[in-house]
PDB file of N, CA and C in Angstrom:
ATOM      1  N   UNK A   1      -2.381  13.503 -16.834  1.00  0.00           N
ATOM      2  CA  UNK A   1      -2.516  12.200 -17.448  1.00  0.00           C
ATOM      3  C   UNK A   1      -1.144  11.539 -17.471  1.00  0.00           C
ATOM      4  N   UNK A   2      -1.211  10.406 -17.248  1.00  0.00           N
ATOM      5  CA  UNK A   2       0.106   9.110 -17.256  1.00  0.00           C
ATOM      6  C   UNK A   2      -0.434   7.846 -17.860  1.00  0.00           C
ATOM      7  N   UNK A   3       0.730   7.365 -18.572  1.00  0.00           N
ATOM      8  CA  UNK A   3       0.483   6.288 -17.945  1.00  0.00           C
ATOM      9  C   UNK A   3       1.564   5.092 -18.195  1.00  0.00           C
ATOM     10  N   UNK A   4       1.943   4.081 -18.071  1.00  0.00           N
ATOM     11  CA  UNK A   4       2.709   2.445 -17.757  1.00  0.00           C
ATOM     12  C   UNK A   4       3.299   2.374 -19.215  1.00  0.00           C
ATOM     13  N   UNK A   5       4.240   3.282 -19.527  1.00  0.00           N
ATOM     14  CA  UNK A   5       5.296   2.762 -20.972  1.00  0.00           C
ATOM     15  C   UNK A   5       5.514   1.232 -20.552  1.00  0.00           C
ATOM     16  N   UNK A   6       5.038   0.802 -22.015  1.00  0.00           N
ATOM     17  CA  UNK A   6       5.550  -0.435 -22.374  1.00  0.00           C
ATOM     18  C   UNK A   6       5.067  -1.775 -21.481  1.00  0.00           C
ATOM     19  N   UNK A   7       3.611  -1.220 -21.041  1.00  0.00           N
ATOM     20  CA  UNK A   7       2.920  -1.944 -20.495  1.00  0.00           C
ATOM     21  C   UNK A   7       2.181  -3.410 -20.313  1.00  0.00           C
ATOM     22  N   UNK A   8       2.046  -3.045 -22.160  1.00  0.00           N
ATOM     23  CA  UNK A   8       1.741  -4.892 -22.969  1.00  0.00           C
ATOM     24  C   UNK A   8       3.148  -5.419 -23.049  1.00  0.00           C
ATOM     25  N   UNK A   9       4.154  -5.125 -23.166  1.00  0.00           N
ATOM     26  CA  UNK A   9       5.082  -5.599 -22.972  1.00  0.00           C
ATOM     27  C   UNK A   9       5.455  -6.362 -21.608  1.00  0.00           C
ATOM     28  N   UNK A  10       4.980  -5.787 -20.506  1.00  0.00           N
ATOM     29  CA  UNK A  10       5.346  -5.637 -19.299  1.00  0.00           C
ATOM     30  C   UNK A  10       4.580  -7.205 -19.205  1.00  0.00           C
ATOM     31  N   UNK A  11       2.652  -7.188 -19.691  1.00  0.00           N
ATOM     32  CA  UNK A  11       1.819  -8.207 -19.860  1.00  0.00           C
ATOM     33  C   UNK A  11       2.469  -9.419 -20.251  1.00  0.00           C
ATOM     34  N   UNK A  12       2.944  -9.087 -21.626  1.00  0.00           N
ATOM     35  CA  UNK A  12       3.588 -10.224 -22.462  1.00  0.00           C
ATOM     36  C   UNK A  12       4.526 -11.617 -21.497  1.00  0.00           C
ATOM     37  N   UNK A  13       5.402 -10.111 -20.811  1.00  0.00           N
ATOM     38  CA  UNK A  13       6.679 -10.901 -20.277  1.00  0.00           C
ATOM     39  C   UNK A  13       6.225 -11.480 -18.972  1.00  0.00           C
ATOM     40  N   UNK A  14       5.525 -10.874 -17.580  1.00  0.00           N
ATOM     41  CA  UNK A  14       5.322 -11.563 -16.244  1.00  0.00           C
ATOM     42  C   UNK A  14       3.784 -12.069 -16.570  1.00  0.00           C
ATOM     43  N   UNK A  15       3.282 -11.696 -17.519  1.00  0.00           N
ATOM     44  CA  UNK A  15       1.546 -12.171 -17.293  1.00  0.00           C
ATOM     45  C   UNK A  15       0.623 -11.316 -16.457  1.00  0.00           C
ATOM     46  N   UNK A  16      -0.665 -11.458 -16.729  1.00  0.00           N
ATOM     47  CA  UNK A  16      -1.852 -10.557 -16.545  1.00  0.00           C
ATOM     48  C   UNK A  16      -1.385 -10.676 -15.216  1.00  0.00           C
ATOM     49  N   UNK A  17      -1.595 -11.835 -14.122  1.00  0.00           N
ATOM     50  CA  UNK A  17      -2.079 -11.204 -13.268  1.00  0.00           C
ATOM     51  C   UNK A  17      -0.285 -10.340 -12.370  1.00  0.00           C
ATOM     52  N   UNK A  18       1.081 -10.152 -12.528  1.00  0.00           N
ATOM     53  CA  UNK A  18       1.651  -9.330 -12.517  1.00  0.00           C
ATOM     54  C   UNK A  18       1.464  -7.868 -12.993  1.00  0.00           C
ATOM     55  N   UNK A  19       0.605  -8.016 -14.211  1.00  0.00           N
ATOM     56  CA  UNK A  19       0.299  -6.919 -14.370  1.00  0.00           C
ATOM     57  C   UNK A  19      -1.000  -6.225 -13.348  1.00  0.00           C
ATOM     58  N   UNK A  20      -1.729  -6.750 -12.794  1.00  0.00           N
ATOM     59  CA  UNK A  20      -3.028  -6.571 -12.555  1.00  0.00           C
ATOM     60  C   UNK A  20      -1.696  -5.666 -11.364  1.00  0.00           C
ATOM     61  N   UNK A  21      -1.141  -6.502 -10.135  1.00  0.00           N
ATOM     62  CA  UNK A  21      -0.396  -6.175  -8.992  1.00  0.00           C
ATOM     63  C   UNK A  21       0.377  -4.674  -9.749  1.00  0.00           C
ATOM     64  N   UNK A  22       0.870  -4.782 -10.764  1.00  0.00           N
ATOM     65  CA  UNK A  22       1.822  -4.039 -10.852  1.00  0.00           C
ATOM     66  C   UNK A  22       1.050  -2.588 -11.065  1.00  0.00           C
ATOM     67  N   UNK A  23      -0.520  -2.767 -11.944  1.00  0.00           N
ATOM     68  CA  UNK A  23      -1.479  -1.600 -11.704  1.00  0.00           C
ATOM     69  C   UNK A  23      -1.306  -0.953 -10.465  1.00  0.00           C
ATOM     70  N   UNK A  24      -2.009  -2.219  -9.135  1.00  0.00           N
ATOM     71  CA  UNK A  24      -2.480  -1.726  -8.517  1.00  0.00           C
ATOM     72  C   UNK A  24      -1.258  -1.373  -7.555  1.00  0.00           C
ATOM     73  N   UNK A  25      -0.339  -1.435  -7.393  1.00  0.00           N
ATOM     74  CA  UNK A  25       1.158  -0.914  -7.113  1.00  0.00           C
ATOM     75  C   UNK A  25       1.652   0.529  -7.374  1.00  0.00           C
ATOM     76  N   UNK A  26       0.986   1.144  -8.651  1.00  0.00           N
ATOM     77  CA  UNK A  26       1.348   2.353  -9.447  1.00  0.00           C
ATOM     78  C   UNK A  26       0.189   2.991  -8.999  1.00  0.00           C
ATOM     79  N   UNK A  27      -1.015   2.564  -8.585  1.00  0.00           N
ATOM     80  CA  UNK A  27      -1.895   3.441  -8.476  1.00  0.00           C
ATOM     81  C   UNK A  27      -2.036   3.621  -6.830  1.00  0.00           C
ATOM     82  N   UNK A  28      -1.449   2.900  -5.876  1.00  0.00           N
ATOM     83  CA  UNK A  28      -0.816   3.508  -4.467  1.00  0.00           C
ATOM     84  C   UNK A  28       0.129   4.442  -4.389  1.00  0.00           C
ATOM     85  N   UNK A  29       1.262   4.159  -5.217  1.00  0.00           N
ATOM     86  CA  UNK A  29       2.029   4.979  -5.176  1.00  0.00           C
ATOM     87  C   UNK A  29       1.664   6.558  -5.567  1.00  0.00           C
ATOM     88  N   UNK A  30       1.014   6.277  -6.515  1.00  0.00           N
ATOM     89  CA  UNK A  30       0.216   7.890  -7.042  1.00  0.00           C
ATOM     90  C   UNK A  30      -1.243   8.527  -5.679  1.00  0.00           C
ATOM     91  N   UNK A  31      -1.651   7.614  -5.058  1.00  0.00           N
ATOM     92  CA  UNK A  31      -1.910   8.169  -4.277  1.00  0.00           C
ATOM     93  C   UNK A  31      -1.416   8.890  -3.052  1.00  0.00           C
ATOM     94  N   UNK A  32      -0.301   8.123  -2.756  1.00  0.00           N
ATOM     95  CA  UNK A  32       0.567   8.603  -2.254  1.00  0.00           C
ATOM     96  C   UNK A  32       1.473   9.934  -2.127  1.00  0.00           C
ATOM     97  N   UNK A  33       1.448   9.806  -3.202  1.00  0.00           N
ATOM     98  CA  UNK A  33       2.249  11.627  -3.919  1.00  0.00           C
ATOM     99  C   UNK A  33       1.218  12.555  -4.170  1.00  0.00           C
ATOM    100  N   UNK A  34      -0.337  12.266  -4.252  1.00  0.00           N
ATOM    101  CA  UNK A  34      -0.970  13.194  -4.048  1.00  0.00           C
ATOM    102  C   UNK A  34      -2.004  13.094  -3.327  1.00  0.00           C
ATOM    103  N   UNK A  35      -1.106  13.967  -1.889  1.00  0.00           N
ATOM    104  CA  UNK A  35      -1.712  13.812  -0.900  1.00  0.00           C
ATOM    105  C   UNK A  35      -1.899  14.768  -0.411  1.00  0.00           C
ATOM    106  N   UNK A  36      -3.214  15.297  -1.074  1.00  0.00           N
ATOM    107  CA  UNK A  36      -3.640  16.765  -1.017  1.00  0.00           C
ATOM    108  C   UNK A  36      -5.193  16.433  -0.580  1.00  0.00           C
ATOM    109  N   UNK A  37      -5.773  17.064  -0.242  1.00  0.00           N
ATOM    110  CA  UNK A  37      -7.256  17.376   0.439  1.00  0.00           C
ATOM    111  C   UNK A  37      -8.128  16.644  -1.085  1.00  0.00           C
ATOM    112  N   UNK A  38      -7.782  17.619  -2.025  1.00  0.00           N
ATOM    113  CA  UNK A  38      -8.615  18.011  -2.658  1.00  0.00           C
ATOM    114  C   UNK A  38      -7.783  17.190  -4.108  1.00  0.00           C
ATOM    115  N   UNK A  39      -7.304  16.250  -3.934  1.00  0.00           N
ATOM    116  CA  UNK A  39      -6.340  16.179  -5.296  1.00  0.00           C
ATOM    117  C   UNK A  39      -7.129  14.836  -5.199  1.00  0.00           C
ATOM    118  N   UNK A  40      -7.098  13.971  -6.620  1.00  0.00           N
ATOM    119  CA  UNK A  40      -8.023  12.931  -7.164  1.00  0.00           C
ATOM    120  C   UNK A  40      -7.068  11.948  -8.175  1.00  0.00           C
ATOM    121  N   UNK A  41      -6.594  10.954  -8.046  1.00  0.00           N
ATOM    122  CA  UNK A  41      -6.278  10.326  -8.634  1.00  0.00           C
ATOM    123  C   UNK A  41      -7.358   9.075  -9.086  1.00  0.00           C
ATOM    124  N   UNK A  42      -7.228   8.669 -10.388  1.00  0.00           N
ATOM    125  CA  UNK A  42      -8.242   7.692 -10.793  1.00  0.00           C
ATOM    126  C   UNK A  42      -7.446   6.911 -12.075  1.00  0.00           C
ATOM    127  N   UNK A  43      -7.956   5.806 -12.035  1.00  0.00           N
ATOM    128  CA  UNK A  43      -7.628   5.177 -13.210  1.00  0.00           C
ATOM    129  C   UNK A  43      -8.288   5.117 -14.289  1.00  0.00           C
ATOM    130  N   UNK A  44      -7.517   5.669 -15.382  1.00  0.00           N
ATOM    131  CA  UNK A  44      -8.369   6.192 -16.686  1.00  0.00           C
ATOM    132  C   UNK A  44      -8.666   5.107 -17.939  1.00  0.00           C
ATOM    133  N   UNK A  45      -7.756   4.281 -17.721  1.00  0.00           N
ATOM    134  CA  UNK A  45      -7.752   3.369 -19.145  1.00  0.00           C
ATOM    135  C   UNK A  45      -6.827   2.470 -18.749  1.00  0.00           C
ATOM    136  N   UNK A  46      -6.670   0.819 -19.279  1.00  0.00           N
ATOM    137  CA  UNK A  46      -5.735   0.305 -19.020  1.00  0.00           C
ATOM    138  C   UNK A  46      -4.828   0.525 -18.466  1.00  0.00           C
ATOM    139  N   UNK A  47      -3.787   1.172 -18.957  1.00  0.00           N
ATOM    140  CA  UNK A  47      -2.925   1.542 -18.339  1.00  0.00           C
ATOM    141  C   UNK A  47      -2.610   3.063 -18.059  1.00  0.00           C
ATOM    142  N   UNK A  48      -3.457   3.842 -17.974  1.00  0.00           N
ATOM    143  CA  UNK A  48      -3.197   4.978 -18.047  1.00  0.00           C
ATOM    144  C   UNK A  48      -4.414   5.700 -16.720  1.00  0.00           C
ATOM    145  N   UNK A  49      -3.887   6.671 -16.008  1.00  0.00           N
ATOM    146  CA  UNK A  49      -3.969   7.117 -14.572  1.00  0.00           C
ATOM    147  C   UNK A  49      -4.280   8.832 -15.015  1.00  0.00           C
ATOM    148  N   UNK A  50      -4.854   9.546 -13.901  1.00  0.00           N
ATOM    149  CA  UNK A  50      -5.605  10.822 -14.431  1.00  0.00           C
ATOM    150  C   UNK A  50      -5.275  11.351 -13.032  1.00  0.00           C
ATOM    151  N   UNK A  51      -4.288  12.362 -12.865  1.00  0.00           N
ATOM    152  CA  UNK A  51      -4.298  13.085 -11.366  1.00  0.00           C
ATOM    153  C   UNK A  51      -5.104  14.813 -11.827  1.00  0.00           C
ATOM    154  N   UNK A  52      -6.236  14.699 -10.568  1.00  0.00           N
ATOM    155  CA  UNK A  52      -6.828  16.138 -10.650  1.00  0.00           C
ATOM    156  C   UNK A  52      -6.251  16.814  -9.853  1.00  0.00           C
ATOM    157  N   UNK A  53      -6.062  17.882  -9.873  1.00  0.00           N
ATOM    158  CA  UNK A  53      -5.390  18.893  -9.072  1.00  0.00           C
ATOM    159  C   UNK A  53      -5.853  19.985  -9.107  1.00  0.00           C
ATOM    160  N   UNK A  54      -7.101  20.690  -8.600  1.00  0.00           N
ATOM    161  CA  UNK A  54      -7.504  21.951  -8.576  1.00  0.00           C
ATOM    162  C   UNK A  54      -7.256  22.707  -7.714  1.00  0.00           C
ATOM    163  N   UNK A  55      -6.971  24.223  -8.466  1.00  0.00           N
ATOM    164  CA  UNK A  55      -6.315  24.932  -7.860  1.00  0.00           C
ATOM    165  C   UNK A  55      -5.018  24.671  -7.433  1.00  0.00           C
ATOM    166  N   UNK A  56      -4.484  24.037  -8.469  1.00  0.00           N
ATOM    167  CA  UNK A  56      -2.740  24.166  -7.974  1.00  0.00           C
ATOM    168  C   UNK A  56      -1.887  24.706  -9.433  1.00  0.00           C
ATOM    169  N   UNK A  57      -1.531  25.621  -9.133  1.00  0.00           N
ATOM    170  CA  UNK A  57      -0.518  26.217  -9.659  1.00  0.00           C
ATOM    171  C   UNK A  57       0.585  25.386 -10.609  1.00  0.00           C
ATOM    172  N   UNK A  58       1.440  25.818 -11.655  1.00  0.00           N
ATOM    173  CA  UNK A  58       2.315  25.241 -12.500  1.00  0.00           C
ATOM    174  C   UNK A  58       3.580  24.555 -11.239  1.00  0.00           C
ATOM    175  N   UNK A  59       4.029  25.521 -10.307  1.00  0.00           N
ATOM    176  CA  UNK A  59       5.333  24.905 -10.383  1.00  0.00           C
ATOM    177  C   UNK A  59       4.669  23.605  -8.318  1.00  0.00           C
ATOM    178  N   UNK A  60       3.310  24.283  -8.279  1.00  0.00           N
ATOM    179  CA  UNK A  60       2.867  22.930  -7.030  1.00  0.00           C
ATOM    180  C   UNK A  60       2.522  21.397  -7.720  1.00  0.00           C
ATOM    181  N   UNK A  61       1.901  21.694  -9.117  1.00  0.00           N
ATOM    182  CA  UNK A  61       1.849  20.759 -10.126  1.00  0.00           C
ATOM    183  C   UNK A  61       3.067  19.712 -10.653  1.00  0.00           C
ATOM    184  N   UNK A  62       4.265  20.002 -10.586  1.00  0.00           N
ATOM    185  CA  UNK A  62       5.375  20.276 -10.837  1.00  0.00           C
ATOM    186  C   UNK A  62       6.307  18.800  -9.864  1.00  0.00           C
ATOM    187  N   UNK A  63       5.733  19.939  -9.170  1.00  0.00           N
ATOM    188  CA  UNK A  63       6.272  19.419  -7.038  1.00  0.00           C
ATOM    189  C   UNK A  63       5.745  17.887  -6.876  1.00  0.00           C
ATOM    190  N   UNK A  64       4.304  17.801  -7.597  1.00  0.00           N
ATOM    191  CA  UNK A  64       3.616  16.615  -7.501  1.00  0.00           C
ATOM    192  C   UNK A  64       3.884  15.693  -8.488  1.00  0.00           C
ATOM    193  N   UNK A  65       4.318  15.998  -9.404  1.00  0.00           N
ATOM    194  CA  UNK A  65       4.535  15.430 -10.758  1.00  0.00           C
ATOM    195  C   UNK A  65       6.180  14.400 -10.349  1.00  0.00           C
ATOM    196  N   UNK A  66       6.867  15.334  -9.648  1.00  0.00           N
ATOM    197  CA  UNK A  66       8.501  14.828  -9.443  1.00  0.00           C
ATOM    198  C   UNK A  66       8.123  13.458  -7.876  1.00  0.00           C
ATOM    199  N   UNK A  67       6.841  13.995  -7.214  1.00  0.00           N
ATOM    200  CA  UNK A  67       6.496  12.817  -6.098  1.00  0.00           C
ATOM    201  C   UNK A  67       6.392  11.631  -6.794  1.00  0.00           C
ATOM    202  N   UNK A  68       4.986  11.744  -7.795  1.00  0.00           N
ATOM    203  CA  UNK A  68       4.938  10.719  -8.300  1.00  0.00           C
ATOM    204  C   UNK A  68       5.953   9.723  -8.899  1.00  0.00           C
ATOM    205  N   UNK A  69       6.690  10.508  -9.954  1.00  0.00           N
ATOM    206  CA  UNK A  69       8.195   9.518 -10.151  1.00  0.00           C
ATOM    207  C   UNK A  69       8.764   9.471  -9.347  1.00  0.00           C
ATOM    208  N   UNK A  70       9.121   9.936  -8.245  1.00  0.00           N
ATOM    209  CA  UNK A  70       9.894   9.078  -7.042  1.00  0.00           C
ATOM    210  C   UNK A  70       9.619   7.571  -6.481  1.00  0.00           C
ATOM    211  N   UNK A  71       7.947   8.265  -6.378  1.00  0.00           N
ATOM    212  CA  UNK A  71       7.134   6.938  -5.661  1.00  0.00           C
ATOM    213  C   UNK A  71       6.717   5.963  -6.463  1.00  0.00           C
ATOM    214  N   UNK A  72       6.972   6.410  -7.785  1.00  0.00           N
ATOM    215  CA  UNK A  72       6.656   4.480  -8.885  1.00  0.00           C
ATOM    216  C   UNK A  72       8.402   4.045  -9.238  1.00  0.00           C
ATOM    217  N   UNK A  73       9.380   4.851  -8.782  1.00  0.00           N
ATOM    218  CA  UNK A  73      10.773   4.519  -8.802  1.00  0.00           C
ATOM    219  C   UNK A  73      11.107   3.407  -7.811  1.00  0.00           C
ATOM    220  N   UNK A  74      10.752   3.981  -6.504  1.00  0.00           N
ATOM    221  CA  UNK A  74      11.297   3.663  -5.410  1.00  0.00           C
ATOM    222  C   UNK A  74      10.568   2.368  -5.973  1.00  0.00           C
ATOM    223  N   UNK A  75       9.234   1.882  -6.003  1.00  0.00           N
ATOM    224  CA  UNK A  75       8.693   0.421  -6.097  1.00  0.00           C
ATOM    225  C   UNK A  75       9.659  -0.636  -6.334  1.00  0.00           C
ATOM    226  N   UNK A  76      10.741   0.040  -7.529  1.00  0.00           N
ATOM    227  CA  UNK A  76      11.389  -0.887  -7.837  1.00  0.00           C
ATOM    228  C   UNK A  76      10.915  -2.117  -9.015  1.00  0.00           C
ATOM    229  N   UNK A  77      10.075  -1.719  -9.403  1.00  0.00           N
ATOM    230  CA  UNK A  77       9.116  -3.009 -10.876  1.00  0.00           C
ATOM    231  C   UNK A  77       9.957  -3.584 -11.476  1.00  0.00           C
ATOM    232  N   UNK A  78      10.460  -4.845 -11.720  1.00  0.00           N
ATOM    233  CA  UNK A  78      11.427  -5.369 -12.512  1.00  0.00           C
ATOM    234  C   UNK A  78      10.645  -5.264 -13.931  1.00  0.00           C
ATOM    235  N   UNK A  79      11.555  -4.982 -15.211  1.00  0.00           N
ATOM    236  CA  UNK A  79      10.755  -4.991 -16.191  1.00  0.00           C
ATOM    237  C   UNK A  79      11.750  -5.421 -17.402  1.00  0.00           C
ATOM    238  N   UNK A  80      12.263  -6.623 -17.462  1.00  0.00           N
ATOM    239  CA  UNK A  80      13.226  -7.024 -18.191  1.00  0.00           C
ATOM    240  C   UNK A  80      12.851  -6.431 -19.470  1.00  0.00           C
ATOM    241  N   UNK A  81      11.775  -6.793 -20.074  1.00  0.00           N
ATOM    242  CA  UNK A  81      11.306  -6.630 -21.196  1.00  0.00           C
ATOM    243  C   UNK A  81      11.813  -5.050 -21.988  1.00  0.00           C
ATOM    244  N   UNK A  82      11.812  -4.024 -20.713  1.00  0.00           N
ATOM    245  CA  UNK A  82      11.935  -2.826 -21.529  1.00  0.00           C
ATOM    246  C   UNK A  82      13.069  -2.486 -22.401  1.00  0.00           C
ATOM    247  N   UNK A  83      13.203  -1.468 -23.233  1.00  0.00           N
ATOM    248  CA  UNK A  83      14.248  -0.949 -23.682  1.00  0.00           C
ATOM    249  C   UNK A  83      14.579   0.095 -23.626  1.00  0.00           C
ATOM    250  N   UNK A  84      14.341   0.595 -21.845  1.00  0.00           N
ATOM    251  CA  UNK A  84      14.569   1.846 -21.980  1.00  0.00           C
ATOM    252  C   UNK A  84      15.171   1.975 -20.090  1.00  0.00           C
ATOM    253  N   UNK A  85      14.531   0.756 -19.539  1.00  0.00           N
ATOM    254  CA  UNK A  85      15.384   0.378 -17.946  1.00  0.00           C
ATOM    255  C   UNK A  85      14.803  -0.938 -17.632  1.00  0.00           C
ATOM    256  N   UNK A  86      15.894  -1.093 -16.641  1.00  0.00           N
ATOM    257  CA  UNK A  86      15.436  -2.563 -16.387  1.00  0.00           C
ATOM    258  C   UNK A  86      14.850  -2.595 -15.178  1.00  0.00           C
TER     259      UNK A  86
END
């Protein structure tokens, strides 16, 4: 489970439909990093994303977990609003 810290914030500041792009931006990228046969990414709630991974082990879990933050890094999301990066 994940999901978009500071997300209504994110809403507040560029507007819905930035946010709508910026969803569907985070949820390529997560497909992206799990790019396994059998691995399932879905969107669970507003802002929050659900990767299945059966049959994978703590540290292949791990492996996939460090893809994913690469691949919603690299995007690059401007997010003035935050207080925690910009």
């Amino acid at each position: 489970m994940l999901n978009i810290d500071f997300f209504k914030l994110f809403n507040d500041t560029y507007g819905h439909p930035a946010g709508d792009r910026c969803i569907a931006m985070i949820a390529a990228a997560l497909n992206r990093a799990v790019c396994r046969d059998s691995g399932l990414t879905a969107r669970y709630g507003g802002e929050e994303f659900a990767c299945v991974l059966p049959g994978t082990d703590a540290d292949a879990a791990m492996t996939v977990a460090n893809n994913i933050r690469a691949q919603v890094q690299s995007l690059g999301i401007p997010h003035s609003g935050s207080t925690v990066s910009q």
